[in-house]
N, C-alpha and C. Protein backbone atom coordinates (compact mmCIF):
# COMPACT_ATOMS: atom_id res chain seq x y z
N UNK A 1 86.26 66.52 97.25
CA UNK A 1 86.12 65.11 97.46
C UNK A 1 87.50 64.52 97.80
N UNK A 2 87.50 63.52 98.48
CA UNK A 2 88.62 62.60 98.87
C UNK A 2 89.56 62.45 97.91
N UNK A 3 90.82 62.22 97.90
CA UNK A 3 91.83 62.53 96.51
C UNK A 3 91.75 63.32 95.24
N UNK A 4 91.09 63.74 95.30
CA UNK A 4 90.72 65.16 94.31
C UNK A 4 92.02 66.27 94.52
N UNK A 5 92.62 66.08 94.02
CA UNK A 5 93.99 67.63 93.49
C UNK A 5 92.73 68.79 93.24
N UNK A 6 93.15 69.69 94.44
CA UNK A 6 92.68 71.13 93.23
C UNK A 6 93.51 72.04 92.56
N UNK A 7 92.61 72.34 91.35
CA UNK A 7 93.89 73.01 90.66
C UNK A 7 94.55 74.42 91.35
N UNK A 8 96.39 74.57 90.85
CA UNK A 8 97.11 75.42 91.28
C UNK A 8 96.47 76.75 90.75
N UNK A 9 96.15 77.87 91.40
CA UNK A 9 95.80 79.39 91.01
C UNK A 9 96.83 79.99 91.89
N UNK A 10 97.95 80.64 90.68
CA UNK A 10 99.00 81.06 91.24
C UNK A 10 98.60 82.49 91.45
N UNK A 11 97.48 83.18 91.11
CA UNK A 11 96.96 84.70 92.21
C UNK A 11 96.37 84.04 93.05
N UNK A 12 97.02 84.96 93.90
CA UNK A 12 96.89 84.84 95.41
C UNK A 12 95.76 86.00 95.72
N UNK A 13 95.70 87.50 95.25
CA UNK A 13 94.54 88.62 95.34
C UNK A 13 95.38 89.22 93.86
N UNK A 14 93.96 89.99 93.77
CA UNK A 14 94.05 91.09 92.76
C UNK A 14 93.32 92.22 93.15
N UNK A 15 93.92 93.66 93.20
CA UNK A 15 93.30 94.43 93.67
C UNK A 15 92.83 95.39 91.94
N UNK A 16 91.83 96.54 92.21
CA UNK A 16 92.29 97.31 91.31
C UNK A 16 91.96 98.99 91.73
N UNK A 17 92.41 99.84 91.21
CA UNK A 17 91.81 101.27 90.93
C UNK A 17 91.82 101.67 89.92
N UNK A 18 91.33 103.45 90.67
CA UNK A 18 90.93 104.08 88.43
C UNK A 18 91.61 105.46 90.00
N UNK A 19 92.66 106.34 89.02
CA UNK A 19 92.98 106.86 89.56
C UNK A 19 91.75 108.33 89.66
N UNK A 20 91.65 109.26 90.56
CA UNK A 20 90.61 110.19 90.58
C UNK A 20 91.24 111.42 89.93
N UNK A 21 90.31 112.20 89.70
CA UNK A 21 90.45 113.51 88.80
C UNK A 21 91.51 114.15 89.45
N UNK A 22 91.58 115.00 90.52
CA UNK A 22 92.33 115.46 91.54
C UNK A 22 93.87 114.93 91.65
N UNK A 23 93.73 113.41 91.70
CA UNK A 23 95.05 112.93 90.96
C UNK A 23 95.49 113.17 89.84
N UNK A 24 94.62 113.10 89.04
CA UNK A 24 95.22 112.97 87.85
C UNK A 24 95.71 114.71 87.10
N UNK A 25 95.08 115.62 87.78
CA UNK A 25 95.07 116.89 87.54
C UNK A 25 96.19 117.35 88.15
N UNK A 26 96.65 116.85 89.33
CA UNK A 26 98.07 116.96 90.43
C UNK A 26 98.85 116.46 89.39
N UNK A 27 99.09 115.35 88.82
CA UNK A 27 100.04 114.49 88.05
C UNK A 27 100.44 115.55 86.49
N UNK A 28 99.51 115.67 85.98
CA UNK A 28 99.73 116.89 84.67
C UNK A 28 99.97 117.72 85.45
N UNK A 29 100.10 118.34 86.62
CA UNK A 29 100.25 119.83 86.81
C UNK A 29 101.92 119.73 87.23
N UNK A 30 102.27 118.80 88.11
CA UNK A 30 103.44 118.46 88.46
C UNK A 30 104.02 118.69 86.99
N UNK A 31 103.84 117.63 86.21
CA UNK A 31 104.87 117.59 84.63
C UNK A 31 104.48 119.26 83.91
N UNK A 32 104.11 119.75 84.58
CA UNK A 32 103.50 120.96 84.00
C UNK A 32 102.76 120.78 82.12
N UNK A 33 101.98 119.88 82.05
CA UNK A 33 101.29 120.01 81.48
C UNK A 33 99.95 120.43 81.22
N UNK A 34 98.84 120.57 80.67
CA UNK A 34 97.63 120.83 80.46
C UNK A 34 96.71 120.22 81.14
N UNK A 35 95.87 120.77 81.76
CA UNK A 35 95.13 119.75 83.04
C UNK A 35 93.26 119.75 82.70
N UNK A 36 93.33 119.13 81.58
CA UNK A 36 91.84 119.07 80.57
C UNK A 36 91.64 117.28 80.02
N UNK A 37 90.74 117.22 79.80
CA UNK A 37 89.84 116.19 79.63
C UNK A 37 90.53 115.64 77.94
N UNK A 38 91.23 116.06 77.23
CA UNK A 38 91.94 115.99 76.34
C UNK A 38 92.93 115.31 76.49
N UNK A 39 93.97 116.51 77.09
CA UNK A 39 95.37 115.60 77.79
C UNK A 39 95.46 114.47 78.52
N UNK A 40 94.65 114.63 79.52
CA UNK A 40 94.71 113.55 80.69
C UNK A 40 94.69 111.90 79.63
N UNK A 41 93.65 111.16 79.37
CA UNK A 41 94.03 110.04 78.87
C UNK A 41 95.83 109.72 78.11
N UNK A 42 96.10 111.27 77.39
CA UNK A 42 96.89 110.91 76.44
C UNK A 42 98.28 110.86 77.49
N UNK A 43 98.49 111.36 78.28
CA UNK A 43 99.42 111.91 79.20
C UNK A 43 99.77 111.52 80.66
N UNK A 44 98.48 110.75 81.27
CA UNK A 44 98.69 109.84 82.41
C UNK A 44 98.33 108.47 81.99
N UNK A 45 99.52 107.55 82.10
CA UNK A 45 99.51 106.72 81.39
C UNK A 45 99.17 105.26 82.88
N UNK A 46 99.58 105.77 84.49
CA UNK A 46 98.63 104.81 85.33
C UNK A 46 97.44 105.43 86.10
N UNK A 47 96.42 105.71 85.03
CA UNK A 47 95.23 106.23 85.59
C UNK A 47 94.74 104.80 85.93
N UNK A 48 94.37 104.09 85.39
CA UNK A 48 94.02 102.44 85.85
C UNK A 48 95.23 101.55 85.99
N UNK A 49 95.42 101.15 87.37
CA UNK A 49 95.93 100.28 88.02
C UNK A 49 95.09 98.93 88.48
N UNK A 50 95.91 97.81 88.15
CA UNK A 50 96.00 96.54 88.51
C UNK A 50 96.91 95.77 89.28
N UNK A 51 96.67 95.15 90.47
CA UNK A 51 97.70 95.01 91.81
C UNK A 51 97.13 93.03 91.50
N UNK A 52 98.41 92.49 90.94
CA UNK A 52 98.41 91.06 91.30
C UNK A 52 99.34 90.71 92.30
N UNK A 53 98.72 89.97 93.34
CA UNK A 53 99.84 89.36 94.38
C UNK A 53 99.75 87.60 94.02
N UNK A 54 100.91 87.50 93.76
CA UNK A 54 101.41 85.88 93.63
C UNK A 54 102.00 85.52 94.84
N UNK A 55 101.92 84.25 95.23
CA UNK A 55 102.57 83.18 96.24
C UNK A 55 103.83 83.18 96.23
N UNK A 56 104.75 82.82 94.89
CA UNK A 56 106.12 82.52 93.89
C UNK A 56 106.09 83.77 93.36
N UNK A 57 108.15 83.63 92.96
CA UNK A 57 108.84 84.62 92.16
C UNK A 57 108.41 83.83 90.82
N UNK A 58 108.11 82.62 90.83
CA UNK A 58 108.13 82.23 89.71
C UNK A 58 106.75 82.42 88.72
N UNK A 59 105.81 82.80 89.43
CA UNK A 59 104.39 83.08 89.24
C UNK A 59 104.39 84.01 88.78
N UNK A 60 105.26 85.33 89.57
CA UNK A 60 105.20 86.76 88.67
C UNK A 60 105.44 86.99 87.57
N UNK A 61 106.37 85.64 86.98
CA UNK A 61 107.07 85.59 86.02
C UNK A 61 105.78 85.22 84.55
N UNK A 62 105.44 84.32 85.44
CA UNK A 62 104.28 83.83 84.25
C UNK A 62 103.25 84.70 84.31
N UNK A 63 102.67 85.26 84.85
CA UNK A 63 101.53 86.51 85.08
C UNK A 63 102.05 87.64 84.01
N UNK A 64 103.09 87.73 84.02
CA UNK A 64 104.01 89.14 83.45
C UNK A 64 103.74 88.67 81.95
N UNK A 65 104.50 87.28 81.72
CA UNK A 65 104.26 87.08 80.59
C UNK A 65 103.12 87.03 79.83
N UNK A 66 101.94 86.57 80.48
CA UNK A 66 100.80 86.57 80.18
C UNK A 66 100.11 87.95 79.74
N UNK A 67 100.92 88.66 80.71
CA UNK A 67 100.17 89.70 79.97
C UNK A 67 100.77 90.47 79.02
N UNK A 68 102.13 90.33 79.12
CA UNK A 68 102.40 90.98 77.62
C UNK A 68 102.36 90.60 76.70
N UNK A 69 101.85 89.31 76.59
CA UNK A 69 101.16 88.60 74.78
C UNK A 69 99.87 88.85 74.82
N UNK A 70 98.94 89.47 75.52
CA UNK A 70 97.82 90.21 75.05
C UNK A 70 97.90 91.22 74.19
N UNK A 71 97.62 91.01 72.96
CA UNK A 71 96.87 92.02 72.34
C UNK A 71 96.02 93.70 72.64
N UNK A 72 95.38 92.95 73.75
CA UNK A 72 94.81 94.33 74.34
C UNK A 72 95.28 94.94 74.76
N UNK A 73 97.00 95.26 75.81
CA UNK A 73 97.52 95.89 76.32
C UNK A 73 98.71 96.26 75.21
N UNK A 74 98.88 97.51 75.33
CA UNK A 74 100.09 98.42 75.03
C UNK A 74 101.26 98.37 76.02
N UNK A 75 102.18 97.52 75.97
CA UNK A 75 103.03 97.89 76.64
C UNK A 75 104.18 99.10 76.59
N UNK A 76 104.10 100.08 77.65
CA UNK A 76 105.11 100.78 77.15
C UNK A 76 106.64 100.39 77.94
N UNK A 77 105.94 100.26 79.36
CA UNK A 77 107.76 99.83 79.86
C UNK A 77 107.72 98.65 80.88
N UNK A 78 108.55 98.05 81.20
CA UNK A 78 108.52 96.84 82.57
C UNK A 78 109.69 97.45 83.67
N UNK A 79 109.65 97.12 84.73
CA UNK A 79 110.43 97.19 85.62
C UNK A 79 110.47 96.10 86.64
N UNK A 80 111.38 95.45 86.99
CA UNK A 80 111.73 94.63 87.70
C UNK A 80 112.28 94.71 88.95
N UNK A 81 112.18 94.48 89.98
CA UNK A 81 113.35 94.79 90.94
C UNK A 81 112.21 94.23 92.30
N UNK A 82 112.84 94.39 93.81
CA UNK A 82 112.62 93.99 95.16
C UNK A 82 112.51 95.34 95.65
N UNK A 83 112.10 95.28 96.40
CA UNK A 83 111.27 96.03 97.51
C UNK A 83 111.69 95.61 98.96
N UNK A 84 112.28 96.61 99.78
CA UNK A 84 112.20 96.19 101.06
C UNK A 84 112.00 97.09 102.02
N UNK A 85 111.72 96.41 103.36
CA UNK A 85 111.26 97.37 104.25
C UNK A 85 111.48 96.46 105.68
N UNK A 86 111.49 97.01 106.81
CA UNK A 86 111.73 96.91 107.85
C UNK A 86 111.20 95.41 108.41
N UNK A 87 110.33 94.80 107.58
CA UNK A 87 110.47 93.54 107.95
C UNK A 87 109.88 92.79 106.97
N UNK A 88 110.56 93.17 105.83
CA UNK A 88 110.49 91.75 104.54
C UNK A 88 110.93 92.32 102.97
N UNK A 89 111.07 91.76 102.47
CA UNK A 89 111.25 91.82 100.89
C UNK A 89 110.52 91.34 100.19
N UNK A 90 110.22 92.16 98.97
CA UNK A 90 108.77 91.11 98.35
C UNK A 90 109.28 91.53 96.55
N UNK A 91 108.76 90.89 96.00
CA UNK A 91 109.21 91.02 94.79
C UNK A 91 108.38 91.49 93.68
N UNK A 92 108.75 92.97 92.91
CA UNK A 92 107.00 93.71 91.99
C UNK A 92 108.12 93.65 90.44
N UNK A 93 107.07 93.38 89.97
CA UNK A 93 106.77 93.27 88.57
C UNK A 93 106.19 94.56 88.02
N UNK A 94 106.62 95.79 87.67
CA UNK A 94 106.07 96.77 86.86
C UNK A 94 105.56 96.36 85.72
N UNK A 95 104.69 96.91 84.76
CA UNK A 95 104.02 96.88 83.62
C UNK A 95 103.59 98.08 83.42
N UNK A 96 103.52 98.99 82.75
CA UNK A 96 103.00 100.28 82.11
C UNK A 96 102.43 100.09 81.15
């Protein structure tokens, strides 16, 4: 409607995967570990991936935070840093 603000949604997309067996059996075999239905959860730790793209550096910031005051997630590590490539720089937020 006419002067109506809509509200700011600082995701822009969210993608996701579940990594496949074959991966995940490559990944223990590389670390030369045990490549069984046992290990795997305990030992590949991005079998499920989550891809947020924000608008703002400043968005990643609050997304990040958001999710490390969940309860539900274990954080084990963050990484910060830019990314570049032949025609742009973009800015990722690790979470493990």
């Amino acid at each position: 409607m006419p002067g109506e603000q809509e509200a700011y949604v600082p995701v822009k997309s969210c993608q996701s995967r579940i990594k496949s067996a074959e991966s995940m059996r490559k990944k223990l075999q590389a670390r030369g570990l045990k490549t069984n239905l046992h290990s795997a959860p305990n030992d590949v730790y991005d079998a499920v991936g989550i891809r947020i793209i924000c608008g703002f550096v400043d968005d990643v910031y609050k997304i990040a935070a958001w999710i490390e005051k969940r309860k539900e997630f274990e954080i084990l590590q963050c990484k910060d840093y830019f990314v570049k490539d032949l025609k742009k720089i973009w800015k990722v937020y690790s979470i493990v």
